[in-house]
PDB file of N, CA and C in Angstrom:
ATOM      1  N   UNK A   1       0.817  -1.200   0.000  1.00  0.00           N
ATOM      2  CA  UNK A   1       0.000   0.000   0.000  1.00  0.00           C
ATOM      3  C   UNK A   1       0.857   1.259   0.000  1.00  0.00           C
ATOM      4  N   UNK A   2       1.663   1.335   0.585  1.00  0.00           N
ATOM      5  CA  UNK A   2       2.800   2.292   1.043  1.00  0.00           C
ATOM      6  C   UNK A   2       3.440   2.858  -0.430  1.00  0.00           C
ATOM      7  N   UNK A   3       3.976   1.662  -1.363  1.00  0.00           N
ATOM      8  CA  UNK A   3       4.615   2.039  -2.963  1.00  0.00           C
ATOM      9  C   UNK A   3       3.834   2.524  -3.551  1.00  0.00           C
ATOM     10  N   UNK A   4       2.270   2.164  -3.447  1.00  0.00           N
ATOM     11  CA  UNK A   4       0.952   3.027  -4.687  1.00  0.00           C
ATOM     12  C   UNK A   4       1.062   4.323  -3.753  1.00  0.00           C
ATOM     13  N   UNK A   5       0.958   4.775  -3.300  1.00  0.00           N
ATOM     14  CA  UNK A   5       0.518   6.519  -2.009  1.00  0.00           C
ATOM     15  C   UNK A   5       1.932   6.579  -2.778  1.00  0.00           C
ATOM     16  N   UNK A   6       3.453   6.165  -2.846  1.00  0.00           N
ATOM     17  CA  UNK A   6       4.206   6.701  -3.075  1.00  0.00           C
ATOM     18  C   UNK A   6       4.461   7.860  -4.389  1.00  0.00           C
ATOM     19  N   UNK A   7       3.934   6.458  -5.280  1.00  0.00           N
ATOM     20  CA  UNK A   7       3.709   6.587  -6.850  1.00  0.00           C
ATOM     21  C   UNK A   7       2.439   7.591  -7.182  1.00  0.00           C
ATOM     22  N   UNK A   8       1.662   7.829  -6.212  1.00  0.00           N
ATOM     23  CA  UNK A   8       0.490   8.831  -6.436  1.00  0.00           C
ATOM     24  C   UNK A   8       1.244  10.144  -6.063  1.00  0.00           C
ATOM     25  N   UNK A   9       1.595  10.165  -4.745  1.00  0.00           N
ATOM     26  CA  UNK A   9       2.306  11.273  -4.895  1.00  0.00           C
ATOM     27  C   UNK A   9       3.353  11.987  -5.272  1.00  0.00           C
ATOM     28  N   UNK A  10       4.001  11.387  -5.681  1.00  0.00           N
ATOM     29  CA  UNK A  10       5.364  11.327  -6.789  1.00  0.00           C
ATOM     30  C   UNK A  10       4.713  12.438  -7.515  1.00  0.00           C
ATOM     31  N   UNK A  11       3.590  11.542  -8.466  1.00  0.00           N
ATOM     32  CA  UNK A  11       2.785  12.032  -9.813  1.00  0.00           C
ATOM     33  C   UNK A  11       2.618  13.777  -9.334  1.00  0.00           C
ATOM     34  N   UNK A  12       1.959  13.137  -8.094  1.00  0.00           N
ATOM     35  CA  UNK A  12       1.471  15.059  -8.018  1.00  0.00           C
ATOM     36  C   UNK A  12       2.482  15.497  -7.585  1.00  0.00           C
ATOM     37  N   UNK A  13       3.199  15.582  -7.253  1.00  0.00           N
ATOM     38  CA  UNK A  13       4.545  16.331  -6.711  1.00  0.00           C
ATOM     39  C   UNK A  13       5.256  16.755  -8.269  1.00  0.00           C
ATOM     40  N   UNK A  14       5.221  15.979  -8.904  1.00  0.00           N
ATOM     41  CA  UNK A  14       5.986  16.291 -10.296  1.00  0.00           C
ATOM     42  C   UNK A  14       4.886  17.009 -10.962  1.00  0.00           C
ATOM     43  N   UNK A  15       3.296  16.924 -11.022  1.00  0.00           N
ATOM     44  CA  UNK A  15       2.517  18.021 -11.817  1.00  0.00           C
ATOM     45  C   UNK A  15       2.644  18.979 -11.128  1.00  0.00           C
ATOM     46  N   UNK A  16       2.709  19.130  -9.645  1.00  0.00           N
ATOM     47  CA  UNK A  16       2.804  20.559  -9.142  1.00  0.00           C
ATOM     48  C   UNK A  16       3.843  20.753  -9.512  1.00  0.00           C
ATOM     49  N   UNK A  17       5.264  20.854  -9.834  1.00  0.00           N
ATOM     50  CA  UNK A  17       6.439  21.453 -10.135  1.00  0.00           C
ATOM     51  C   UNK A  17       6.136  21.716 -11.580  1.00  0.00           C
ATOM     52  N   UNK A  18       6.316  20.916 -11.993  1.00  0.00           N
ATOM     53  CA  UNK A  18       5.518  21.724 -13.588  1.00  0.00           C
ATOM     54  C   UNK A  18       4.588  23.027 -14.027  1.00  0.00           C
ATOM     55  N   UNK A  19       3.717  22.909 -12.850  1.00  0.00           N
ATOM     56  CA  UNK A  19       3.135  24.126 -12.767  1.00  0.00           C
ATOM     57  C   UNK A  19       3.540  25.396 -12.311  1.00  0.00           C
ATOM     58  N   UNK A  20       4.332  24.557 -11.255  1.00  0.00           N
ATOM     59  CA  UNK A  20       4.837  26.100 -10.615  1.00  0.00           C
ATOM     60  C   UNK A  20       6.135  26.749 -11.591  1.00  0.00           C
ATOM     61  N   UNK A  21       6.585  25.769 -12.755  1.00  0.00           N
ATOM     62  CA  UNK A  21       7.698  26.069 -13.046  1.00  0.00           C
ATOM     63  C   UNK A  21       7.212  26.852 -14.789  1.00  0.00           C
ATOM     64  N   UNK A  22       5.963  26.798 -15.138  1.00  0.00           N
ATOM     65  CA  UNK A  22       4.844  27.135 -16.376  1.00  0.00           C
ATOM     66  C   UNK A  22       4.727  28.284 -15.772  1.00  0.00           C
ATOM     67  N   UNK A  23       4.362  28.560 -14.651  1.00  0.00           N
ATOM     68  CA  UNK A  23       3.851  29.785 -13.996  1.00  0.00           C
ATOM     69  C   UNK A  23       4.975  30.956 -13.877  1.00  0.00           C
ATOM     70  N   UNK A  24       5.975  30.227 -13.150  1.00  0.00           N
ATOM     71  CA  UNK A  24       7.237  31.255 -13.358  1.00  0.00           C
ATOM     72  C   UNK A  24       7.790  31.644 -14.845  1.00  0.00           C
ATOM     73  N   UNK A  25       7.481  30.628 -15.571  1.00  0.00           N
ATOM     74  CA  UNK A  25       8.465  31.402 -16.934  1.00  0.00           C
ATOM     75  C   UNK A  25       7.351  32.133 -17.391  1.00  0.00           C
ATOM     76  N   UNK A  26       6.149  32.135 -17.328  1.00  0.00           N
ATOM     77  CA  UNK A  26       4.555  33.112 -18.029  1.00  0.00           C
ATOM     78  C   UNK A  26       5.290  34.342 -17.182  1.00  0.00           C
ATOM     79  N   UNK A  27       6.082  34.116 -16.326  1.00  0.00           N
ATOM     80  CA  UNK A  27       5.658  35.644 -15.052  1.00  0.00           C
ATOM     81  C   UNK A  27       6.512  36.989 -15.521  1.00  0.00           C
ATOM     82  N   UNK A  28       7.794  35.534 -16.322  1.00  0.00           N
ATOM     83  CA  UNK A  28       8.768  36.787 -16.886  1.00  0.00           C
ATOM     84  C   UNK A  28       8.556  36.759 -18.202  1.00  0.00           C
ATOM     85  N   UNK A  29       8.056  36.421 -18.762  1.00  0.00           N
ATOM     86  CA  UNK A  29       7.325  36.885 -20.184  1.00  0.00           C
ATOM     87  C   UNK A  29       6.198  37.668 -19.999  1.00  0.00           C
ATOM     88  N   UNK A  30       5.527  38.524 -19.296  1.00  0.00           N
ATOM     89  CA  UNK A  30       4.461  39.252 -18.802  1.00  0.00           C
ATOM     90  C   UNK A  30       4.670  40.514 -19.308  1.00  0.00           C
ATOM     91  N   UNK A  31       6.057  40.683 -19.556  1.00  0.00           N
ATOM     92  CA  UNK A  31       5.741  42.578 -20.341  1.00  0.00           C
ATOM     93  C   UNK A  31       5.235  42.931 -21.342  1.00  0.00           C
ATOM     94  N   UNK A  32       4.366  43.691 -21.219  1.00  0.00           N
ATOM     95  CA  UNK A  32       3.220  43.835 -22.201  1.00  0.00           C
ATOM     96  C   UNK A  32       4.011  44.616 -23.204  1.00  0.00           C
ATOM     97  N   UNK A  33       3.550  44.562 -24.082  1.00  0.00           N
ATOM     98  CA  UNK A  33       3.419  45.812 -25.176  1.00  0.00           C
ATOM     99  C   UNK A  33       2.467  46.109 -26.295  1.00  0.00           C
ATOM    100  N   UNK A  34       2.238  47.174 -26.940  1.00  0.00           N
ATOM    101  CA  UNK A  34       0.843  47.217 -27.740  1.00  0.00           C
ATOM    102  C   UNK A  34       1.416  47.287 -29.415  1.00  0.00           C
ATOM    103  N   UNK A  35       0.957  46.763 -30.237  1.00  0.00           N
ATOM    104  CA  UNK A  35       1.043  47.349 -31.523  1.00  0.00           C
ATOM    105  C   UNK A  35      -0.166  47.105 -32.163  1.00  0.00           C
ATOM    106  N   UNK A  36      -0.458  47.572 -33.386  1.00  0.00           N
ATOM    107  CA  UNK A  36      -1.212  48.082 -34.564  1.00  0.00           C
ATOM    108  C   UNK A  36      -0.731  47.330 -35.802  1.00  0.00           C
ATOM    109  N   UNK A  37      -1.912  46.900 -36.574  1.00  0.00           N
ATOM    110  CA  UNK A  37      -1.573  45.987 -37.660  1.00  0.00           C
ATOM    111  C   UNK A  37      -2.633  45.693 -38.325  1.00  0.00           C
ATOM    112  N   UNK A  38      -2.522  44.182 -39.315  1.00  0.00           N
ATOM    113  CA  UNK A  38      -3.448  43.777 -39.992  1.00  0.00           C
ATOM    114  C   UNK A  38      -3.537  42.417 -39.572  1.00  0.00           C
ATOM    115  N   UNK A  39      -4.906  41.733 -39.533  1.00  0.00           N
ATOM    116  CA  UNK A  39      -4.778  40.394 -39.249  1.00  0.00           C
ATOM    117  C   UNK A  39      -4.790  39.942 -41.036  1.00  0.00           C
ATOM    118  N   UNK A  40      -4.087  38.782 -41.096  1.00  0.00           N
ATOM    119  CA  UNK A  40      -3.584  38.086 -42.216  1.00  0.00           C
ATOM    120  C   UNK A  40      -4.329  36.699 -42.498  1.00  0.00           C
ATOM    121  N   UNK A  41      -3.936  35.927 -43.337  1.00  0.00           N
ATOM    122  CA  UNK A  41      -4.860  35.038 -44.082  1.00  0.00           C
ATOM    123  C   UNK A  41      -3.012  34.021 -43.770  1.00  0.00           C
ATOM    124  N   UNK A  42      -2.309  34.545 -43.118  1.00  0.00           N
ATOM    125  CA  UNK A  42      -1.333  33.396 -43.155  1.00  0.00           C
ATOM    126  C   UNK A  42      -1.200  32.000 -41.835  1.00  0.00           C
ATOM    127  N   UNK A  43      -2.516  32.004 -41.174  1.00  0.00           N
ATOM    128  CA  UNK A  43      -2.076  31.274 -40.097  1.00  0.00           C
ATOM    129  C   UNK A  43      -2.618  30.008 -40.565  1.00  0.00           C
ATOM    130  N   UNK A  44      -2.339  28.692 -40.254  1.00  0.00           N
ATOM    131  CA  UNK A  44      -3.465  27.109 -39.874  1.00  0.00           C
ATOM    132  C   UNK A  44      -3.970  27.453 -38.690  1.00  0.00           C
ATOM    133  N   UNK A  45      -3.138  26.929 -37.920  1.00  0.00           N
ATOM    134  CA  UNK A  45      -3.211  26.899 -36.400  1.00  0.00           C
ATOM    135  C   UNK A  45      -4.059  28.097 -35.633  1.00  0.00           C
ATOM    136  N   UNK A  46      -3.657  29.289 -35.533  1.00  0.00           N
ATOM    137  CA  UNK A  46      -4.153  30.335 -35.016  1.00  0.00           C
ATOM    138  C   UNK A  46      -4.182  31.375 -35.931  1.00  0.00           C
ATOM    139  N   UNK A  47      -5.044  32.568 -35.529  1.00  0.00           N
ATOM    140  CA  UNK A  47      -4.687  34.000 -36.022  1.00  0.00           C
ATOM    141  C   UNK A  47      -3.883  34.322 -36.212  1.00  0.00           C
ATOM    142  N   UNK A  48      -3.243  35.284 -37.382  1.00  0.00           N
ATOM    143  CA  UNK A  48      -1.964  35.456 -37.530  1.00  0.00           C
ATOM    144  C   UNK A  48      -2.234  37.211 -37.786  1.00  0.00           C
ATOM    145  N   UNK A  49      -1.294  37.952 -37.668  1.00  0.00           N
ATOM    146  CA  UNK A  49      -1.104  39.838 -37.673  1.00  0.00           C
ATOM    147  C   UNK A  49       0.294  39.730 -38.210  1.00  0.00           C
ATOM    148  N   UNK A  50      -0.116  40.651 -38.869  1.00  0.00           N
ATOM    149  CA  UNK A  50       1.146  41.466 -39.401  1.00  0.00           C
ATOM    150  C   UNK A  50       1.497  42.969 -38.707  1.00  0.00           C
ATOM    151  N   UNK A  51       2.279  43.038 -38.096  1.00  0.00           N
ATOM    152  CA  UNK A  51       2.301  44.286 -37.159  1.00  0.00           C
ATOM    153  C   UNK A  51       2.863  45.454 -38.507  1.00  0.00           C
ATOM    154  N   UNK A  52       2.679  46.546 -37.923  1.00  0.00           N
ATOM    155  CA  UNK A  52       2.897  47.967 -39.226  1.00  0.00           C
ATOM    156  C   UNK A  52       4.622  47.916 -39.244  1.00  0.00           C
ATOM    157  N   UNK A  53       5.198  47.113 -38.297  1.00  0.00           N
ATOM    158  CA  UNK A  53       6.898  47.249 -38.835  1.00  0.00           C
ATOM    159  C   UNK A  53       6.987  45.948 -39.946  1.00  0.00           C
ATOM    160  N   UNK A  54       5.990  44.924 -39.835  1.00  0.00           N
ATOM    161  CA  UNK A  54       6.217  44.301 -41.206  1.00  0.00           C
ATOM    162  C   UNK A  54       6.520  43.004 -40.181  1.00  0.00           C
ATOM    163  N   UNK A  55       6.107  42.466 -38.748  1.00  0.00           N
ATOM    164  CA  UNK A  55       6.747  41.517 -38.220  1.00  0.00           C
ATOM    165  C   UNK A  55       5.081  40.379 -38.427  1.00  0.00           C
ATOM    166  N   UNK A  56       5.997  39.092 -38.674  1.00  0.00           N
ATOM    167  CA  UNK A  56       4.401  38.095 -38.579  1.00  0.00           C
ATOM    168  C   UNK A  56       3.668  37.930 -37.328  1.00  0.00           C
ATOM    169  N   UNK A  57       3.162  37.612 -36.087  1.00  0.00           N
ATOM    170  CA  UNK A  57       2.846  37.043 -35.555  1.00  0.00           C
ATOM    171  C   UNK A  57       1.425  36.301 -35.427  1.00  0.00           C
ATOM    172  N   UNK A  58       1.674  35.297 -34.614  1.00  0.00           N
ATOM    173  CA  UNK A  58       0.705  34.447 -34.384  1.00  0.00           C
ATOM    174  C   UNK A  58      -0.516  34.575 -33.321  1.00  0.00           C
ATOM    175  N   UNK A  59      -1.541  35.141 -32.860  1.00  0.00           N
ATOM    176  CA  UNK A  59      -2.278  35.820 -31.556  1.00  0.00           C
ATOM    177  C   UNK A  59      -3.058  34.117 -31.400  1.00  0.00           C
ATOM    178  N   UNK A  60      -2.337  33.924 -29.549  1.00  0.00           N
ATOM    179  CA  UNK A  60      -2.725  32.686 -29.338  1.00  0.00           C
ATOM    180  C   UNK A  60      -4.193  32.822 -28.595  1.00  0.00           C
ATOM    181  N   UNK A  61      -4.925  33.846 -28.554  1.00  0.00           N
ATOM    182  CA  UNK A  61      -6.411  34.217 -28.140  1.00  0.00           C
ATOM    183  C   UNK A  61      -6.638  35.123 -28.245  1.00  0.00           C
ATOM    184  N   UNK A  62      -8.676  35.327 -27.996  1.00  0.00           N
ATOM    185  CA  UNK A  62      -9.054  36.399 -28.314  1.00  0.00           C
ATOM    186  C   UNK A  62      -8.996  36.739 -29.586  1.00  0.00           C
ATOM    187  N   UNK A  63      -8.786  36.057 -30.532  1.00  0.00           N
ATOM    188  CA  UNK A  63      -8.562  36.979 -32.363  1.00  0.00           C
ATOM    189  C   UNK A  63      -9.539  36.516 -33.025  1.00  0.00           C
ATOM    190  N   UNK A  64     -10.290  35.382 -32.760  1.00  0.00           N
ATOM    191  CA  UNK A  64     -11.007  34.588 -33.575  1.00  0.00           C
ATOM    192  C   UNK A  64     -12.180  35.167 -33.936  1.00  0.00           C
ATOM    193  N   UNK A  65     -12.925  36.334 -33.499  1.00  0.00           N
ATOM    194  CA  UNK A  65     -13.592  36.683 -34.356  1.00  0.00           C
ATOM    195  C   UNK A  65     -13.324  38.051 -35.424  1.00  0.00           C
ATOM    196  N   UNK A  66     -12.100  38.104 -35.447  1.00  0.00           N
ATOM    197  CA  UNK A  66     -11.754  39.019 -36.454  1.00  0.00           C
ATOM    198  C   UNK A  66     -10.855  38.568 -37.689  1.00  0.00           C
ATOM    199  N   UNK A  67     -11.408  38.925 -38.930  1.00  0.00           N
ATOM    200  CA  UNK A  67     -10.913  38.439 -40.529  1.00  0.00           C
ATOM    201  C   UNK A  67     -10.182  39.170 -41.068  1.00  0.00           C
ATOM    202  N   UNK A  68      -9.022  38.332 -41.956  1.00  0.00           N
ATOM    203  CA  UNK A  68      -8.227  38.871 -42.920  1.00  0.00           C
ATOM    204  C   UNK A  68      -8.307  40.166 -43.276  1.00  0.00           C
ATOM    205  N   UNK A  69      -7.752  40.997 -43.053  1.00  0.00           N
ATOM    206  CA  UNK A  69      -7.599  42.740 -44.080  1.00  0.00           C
ATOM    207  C   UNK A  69      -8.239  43.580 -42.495  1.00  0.00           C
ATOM    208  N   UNK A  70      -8.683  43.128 -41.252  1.00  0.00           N
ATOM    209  CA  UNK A  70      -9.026  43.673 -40.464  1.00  0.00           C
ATOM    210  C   UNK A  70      -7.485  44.351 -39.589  1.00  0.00           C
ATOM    211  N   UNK A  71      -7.909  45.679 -39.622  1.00  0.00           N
ATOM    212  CA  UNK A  71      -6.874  46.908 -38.967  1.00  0.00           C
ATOM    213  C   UNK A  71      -7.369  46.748 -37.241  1.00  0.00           C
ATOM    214  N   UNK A  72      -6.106  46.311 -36.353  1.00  0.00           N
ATOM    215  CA  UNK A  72      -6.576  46.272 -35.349  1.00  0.00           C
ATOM    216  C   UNK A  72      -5.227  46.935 -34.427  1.00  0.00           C
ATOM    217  N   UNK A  73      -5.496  47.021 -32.951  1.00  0.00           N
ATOM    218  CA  UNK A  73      -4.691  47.090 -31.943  1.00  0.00           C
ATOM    219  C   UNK A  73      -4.301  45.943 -31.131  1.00  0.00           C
ATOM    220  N   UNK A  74      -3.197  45.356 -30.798  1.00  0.00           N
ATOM    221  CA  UNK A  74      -3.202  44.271 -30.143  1.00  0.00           C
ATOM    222  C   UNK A  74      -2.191  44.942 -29.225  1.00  0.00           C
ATOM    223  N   UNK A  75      -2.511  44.450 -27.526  1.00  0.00           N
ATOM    224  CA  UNK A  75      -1.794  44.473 -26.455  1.00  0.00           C
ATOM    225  C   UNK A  75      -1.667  43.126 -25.734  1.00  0.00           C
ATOM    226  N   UNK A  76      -0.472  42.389 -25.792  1.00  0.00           N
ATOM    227  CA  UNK A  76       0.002  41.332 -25.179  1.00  0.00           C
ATOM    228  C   UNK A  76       1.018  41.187 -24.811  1.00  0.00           C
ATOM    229  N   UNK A  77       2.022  39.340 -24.866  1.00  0.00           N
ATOM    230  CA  UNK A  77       2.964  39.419 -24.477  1.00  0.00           C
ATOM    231  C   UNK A  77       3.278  38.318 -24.780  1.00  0.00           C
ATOM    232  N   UNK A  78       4.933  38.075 -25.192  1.00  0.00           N
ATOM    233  CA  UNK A  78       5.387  36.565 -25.676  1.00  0.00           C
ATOM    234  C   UNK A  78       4.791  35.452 -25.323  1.00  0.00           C
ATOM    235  N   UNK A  79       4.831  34.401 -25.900  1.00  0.00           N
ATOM    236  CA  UNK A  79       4.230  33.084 -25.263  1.00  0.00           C
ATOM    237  C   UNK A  79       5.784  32.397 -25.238  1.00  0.00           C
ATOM    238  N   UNK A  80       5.884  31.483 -24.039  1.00  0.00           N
ATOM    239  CA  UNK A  80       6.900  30.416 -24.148  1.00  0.00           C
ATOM    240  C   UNK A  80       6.604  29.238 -24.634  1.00  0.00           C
ATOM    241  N   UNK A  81       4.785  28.667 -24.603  1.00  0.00           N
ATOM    242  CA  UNK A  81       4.744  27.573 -24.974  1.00  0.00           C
ATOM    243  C   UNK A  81       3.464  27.944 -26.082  1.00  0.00           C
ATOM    244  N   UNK A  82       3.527  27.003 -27.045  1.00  0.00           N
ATOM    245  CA  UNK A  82       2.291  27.301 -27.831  1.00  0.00           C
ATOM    246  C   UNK A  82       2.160  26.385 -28.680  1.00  0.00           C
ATOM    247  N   UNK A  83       0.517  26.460 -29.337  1.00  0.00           N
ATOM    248  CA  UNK A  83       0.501  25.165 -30.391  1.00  0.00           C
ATOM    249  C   UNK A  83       0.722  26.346 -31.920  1.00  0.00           C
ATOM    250  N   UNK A  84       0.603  27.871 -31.495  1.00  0.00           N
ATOM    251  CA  UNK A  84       0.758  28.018 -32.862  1.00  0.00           C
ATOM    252  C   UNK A  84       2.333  28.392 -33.655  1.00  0.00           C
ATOM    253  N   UNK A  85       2.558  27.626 -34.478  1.00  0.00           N
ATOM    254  CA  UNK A  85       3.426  27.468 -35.166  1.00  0.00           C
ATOM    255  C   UNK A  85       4.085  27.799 -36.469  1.00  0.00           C
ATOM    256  N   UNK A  86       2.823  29.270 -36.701  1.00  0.00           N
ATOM    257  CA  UNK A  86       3.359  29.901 -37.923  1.00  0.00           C
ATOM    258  C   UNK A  86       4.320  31.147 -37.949  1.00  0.00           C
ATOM    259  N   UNK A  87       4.494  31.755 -36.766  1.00  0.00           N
ATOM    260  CA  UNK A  87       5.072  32.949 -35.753  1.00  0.00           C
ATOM    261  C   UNK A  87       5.251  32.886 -35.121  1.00  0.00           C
ATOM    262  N   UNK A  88       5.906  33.829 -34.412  1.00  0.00           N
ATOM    263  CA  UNK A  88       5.678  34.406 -32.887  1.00  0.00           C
ATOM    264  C   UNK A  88       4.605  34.783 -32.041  1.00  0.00           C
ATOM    265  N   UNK A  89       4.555  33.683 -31.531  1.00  0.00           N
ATOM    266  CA  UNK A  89       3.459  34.252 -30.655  1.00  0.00           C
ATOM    267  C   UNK A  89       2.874  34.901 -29.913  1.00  0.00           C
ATOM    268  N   UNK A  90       1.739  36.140 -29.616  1.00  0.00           N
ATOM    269  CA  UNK A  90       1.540  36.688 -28.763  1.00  0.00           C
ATOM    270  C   UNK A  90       0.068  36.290 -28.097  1.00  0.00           C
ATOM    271  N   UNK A  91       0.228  36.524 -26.957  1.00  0.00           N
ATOM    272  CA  UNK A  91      -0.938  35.732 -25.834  1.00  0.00           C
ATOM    273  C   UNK A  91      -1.574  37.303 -25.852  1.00  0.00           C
ATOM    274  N   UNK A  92      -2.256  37.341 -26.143  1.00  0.00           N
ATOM    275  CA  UNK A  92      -3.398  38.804 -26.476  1.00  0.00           C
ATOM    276  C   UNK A  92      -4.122  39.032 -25.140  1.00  0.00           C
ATOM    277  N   UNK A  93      -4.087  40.155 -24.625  1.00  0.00           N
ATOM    278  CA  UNK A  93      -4.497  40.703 -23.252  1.00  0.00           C
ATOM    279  C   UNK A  93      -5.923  41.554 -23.805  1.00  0.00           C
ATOM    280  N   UNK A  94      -5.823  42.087 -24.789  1.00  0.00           N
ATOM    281  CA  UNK A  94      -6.342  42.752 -25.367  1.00  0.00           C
ATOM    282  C   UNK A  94      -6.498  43.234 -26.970  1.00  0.00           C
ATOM    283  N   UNK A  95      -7.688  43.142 -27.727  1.00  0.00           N
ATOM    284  CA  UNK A  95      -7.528  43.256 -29.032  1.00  0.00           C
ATOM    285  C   UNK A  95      -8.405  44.392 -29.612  1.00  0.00           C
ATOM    286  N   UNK A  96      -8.027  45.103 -29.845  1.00  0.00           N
ATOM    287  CA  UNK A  96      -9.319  46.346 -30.554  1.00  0.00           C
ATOM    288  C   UNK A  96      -9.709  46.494 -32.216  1.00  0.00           C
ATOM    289  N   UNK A  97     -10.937  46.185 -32.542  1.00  0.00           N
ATOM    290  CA  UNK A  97     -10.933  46.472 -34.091  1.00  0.00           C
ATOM    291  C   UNK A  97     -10.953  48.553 -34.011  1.00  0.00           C
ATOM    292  N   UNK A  98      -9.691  48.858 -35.499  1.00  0.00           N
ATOM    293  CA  UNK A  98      -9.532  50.024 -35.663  1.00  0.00           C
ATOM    294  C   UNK A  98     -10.286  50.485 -36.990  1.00  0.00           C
ATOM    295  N   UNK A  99     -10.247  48.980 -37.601  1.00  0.00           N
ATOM    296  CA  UNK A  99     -10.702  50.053 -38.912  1.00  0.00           C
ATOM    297  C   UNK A  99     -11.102  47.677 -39.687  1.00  0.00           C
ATOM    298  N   UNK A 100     -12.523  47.820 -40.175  1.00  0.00           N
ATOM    299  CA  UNK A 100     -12.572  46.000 -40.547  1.00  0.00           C
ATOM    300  C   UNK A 100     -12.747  46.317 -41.863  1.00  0.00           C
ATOM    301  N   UNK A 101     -12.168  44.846 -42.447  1.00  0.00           N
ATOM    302  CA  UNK A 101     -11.831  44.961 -43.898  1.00  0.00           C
ATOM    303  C   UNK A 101     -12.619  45.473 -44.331  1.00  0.00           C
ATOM    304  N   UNK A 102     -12.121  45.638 -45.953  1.00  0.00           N
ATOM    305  CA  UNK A 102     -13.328  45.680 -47.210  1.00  0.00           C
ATOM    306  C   UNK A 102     -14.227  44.391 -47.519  1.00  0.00           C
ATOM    307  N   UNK A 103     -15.286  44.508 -48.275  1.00  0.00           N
ATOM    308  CA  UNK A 103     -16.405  43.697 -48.339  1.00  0.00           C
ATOM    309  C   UNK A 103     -15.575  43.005 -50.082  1.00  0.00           C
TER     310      UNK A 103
END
């Protein structure tokens, strides 16, 4: 009985460190910053922006209801882990439509 309680808590002892160790690297990737752009037609995976200096990224939330040729504001911050894989990713704090495509 003693080796299963061991092996259970092992498990959680190793998901809590994982977490706490997900949590710390999100904490120093936390500096925000804002830019202005276009969302693009280049992502699979996620939303993708083209920021006005010409950089790709990938917005890992919050983008999904805004389309290709749409002029927006995005305020976020690096991701360390992600499924999207066409850019750089930014974890979106905030997204503003500025100006939505043409018809």
């Amino acid at each position: 009985m003693k080796s299963g309680f061991r092996t259970v808590s092992g498990k959680v002892a190793a998901i809590l460190a994982v977490g706490m160790l997900l949590s710390a690297c999100s904490t120093f990737q936390k500096e925000s910053f804002t830019l202005t752009g276009v969302i693009t037609d280049q992502g699979r995976e996620c939303v993708t922006f083209r920021s006005d200096d010409g950089t790709l990224y990938a917005l890992a939330n919050k983008a999904s209801r805004f389309r290709p040729g749409d002029k927006v504001r995005v305020t976020g911050h690096g991701a360390l882990m992600t499924t999207c894989s066409e850019a750089e990713t930014l974890i979106v704090d905030k997204i503003v439509l500025l100006g939505a495509a043409a018809k």
